[in-house]
N, C-alpha and C. Protein backbone atom coordinates (compact mmCIF):
# COMPACT_ATOMS: atom_id res chain seq x y z
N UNK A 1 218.07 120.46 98.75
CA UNK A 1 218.79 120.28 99.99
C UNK A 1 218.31 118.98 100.65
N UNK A 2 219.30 118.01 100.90
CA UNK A 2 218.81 116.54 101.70
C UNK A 2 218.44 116.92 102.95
N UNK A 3 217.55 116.08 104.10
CA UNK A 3 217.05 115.98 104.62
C UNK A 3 218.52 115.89 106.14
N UNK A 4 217.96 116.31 106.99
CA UNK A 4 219.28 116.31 108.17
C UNK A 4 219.68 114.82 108.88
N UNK A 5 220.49 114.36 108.79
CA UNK A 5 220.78 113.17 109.28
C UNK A 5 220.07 112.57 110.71
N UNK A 6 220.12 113.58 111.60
CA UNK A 6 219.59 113.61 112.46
C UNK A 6 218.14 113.24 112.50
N UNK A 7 217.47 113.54 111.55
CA UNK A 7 215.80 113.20 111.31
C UNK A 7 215.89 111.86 110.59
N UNK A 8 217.11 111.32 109.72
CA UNK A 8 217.33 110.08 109.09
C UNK A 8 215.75 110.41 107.75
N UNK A 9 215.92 109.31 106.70
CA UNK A 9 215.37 109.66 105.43
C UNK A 9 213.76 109.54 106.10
N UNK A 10 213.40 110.31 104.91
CA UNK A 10 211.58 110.21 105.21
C UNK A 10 211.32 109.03 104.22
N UNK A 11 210.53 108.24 104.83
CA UNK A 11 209.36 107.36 104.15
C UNK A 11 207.98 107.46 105.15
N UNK A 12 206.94 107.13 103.91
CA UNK A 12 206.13 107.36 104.59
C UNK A 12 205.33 106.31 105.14
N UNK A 13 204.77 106.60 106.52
CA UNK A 13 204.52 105.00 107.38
C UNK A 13 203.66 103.73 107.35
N UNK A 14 202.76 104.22 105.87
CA UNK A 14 202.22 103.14 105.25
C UNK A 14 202.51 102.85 104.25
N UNK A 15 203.63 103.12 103.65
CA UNK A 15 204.60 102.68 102.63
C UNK A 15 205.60 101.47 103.59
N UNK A 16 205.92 102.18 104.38
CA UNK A 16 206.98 101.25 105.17
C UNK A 16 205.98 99.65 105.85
N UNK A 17 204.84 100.19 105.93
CA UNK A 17 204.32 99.20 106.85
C UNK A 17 203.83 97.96 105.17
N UNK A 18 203.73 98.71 103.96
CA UNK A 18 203.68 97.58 102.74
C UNK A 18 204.48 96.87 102.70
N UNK A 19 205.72 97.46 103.14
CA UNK A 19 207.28 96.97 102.10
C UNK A 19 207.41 95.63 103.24
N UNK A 20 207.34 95.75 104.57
CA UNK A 20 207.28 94.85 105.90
C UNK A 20 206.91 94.00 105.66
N UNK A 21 205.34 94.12 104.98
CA UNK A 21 204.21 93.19 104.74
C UNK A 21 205.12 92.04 103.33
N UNK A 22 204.97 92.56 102.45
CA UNK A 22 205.46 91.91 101.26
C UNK A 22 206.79 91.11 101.46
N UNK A 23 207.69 91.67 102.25
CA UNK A 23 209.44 90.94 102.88
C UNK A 23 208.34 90.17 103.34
N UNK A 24 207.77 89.99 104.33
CA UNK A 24 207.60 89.08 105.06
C UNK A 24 206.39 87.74 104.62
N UNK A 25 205.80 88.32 103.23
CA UNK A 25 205.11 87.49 102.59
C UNK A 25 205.72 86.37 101.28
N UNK A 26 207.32 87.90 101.01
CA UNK A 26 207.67 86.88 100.27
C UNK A 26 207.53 87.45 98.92
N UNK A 27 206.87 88.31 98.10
CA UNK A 27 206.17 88.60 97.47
C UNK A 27 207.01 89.64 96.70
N UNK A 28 206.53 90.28 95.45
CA UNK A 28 207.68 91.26 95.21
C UNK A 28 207.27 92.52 94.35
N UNK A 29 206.13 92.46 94.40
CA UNK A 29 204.57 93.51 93.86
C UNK A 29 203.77 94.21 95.05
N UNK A 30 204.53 95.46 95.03
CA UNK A 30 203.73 96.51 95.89
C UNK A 30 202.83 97.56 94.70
N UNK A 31 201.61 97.10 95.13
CA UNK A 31 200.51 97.88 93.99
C UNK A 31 200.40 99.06 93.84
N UNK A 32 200.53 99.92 94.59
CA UNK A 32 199.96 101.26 94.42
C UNK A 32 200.42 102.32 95.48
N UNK A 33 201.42 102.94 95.13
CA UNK A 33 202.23 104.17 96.02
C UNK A 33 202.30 105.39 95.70
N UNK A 34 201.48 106.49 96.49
CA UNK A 34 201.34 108.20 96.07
C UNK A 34 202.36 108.89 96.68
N UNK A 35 202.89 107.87 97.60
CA UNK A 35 204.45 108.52 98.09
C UNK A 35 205.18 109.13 97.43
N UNK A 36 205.42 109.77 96.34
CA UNK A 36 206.74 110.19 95.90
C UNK A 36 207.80 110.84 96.43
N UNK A 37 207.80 111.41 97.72
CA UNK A 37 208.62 111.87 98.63
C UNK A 37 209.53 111.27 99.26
N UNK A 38 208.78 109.62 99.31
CA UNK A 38 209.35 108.76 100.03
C UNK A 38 210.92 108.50 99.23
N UNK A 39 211.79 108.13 100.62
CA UNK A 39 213.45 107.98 100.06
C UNK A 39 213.03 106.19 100.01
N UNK A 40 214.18 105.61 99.17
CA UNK A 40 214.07 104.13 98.91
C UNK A 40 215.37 104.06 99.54
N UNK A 41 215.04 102.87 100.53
CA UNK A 41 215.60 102.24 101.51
C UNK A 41 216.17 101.07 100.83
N UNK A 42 217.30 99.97 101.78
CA UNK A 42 217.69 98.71 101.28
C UNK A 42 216.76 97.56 101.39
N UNK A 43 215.61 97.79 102.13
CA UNK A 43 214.43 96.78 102.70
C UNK A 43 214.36 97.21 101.45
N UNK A 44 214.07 98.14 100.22
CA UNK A 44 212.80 97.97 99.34
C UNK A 44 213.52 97.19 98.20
N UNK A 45 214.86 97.23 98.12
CA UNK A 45 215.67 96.60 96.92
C UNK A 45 215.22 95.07 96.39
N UNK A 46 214.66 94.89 95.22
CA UNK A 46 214.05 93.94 94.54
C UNK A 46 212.85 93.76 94.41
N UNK A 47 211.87 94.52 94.86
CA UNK A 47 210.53 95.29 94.54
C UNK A 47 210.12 96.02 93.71
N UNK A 48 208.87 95.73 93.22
CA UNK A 48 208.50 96.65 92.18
C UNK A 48 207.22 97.37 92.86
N UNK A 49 207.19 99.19 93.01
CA UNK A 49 206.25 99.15 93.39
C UNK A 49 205.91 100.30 92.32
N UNK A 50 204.31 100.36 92.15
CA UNK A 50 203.58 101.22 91.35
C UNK A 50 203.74 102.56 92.11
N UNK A 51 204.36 103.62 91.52
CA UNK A 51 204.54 104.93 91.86
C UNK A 51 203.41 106.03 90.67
N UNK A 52 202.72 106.69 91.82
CA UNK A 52 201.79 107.68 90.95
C UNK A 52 202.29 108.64 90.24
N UNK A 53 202.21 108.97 88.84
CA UNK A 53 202.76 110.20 87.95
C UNK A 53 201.74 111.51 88.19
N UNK A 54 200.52 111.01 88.37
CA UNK A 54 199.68 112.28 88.65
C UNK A 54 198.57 111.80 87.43
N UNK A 55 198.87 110.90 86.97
CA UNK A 55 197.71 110.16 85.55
C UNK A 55 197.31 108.48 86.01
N UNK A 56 198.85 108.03 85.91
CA UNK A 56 198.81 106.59 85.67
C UNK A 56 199.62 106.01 86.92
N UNK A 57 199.99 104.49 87.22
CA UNK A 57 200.63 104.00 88.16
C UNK A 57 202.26 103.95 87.18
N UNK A 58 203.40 104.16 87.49
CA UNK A 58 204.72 103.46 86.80
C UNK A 58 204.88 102.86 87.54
N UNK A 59 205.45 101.20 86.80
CA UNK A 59 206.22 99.99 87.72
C UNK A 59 207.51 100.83 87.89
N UNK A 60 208.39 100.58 88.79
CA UNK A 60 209.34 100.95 89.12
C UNK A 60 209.78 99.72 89.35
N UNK A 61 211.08 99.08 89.56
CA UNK A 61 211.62 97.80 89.99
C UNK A 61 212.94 98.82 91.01
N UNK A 62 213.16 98.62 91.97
CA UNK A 62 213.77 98.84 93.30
C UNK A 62 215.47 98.36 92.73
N UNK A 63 216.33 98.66 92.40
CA UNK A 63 217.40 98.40 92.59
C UNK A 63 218.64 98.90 93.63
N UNK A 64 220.04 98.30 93.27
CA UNK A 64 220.79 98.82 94.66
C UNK A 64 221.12 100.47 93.97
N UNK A 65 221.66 100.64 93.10
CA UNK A 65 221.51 101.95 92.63
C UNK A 65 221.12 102.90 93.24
N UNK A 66 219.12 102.73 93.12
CA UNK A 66 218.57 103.35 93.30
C UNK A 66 218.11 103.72 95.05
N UNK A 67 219.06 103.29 95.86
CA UNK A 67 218.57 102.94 97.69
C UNK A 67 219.13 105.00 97.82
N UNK A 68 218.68 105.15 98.25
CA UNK A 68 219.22 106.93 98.84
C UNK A 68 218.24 107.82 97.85
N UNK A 69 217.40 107.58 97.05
CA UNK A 69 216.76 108.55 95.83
C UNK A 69 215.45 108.40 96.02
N UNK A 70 214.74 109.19 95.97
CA UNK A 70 212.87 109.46 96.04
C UNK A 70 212.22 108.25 94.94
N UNK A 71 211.47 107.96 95.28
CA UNK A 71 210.88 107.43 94.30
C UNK A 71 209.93 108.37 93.06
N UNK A 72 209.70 109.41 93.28
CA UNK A 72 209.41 110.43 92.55
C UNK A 72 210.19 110.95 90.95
N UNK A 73 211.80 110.53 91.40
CA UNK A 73 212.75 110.51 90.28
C UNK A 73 212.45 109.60 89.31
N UNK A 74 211.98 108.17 89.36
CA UNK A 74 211.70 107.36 88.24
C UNK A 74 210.53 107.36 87.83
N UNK A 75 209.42 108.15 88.17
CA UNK A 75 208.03 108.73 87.80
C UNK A 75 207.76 109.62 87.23
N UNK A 76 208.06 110.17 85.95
CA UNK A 76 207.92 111.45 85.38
C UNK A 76 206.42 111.98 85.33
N UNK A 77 206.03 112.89 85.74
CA UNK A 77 204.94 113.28 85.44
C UNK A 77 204.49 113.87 84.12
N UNK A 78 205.50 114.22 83.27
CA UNK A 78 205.31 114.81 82.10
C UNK A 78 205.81 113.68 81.25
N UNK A 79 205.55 113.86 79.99
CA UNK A 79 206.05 113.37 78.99
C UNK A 79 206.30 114.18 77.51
N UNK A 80 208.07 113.62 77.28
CA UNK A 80 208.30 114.69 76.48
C UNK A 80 207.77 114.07 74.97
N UNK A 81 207.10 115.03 74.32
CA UNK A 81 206.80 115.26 73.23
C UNK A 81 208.45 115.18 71.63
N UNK A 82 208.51 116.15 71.77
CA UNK A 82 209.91 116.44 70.84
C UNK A 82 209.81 117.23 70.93
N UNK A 83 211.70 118.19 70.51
CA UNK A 83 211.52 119.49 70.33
C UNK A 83 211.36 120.29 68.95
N UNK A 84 211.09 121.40 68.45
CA UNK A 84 210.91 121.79 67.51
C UNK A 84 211.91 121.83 66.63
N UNK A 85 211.52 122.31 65.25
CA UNK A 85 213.17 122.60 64.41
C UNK A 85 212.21 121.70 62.76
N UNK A 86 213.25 122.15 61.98
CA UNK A 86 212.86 121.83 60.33
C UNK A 86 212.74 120.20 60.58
N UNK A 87 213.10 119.90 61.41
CA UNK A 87 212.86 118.21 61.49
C UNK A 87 211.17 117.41 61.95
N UNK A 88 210.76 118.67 62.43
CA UNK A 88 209.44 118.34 63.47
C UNK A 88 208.54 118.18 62.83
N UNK A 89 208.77 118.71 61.33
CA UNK A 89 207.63 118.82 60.48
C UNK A 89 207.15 117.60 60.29
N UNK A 90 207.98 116.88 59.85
CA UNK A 90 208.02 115.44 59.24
C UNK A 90 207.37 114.88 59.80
C-alpha cells in the first residue's frame, strides 16, 4: 500500500541532505545509502548511489524510470542460485 499523498513520499533526511550536497557540488557518486525505504525523487535522477543489500554496497544509477520506486527494489538482498530439475546436475 503507497504512502498517503498527504504525507508526500518518504526519504530519509540525510539521504536528502547528500543528494543537495552532490547537485550542488556537481558530482554524481553518492557513496553509501542504508535507506532502502527511501522513494527516489527527480533531484536524484543521474546519480549513482551505493544502496545496502544487507552484505555489500549495489551501484544503482538513478534514472527517469526509476523516480516514484524505493531504492530497495534495485538491491536484492538475495541471490538466486538456480532452480532444481535433471538439468541442475550438470
Amino acid at each position: 500500500m503507497p504512502r498517503s499523498l498527504k504525507k508526500g513520499p518518504y526519504i530519509a533526511p540525510a539521504l536528502q541532505k547528500r543528494v543537495t550536497r552532490a547537485r550542488a557540488a556537481g558530482t554524481t557518486v553518492i557513496e553509501k545509502s542504508w535507506e532502502r525505504s527511501s522513494t527516489i525523487l527527480p533531484d536524484m535522477v543521474g546519480l549513482t548511489i551505493g544502496v545496502h543489500n544487507g552484505k555489500d554496497f549495489v551501484k544503482v544509477l538513478i534514472t527517469e524510470e526509476m523516480v516514484g520506486q524505493k531504492l530497495g527494489e534495485f538491491s536484492h538482498p538475495t541471490k538466486f542460485k538456480q532452480h532444481g530439475g535433471r538439468a541442475a546436475g550438470k
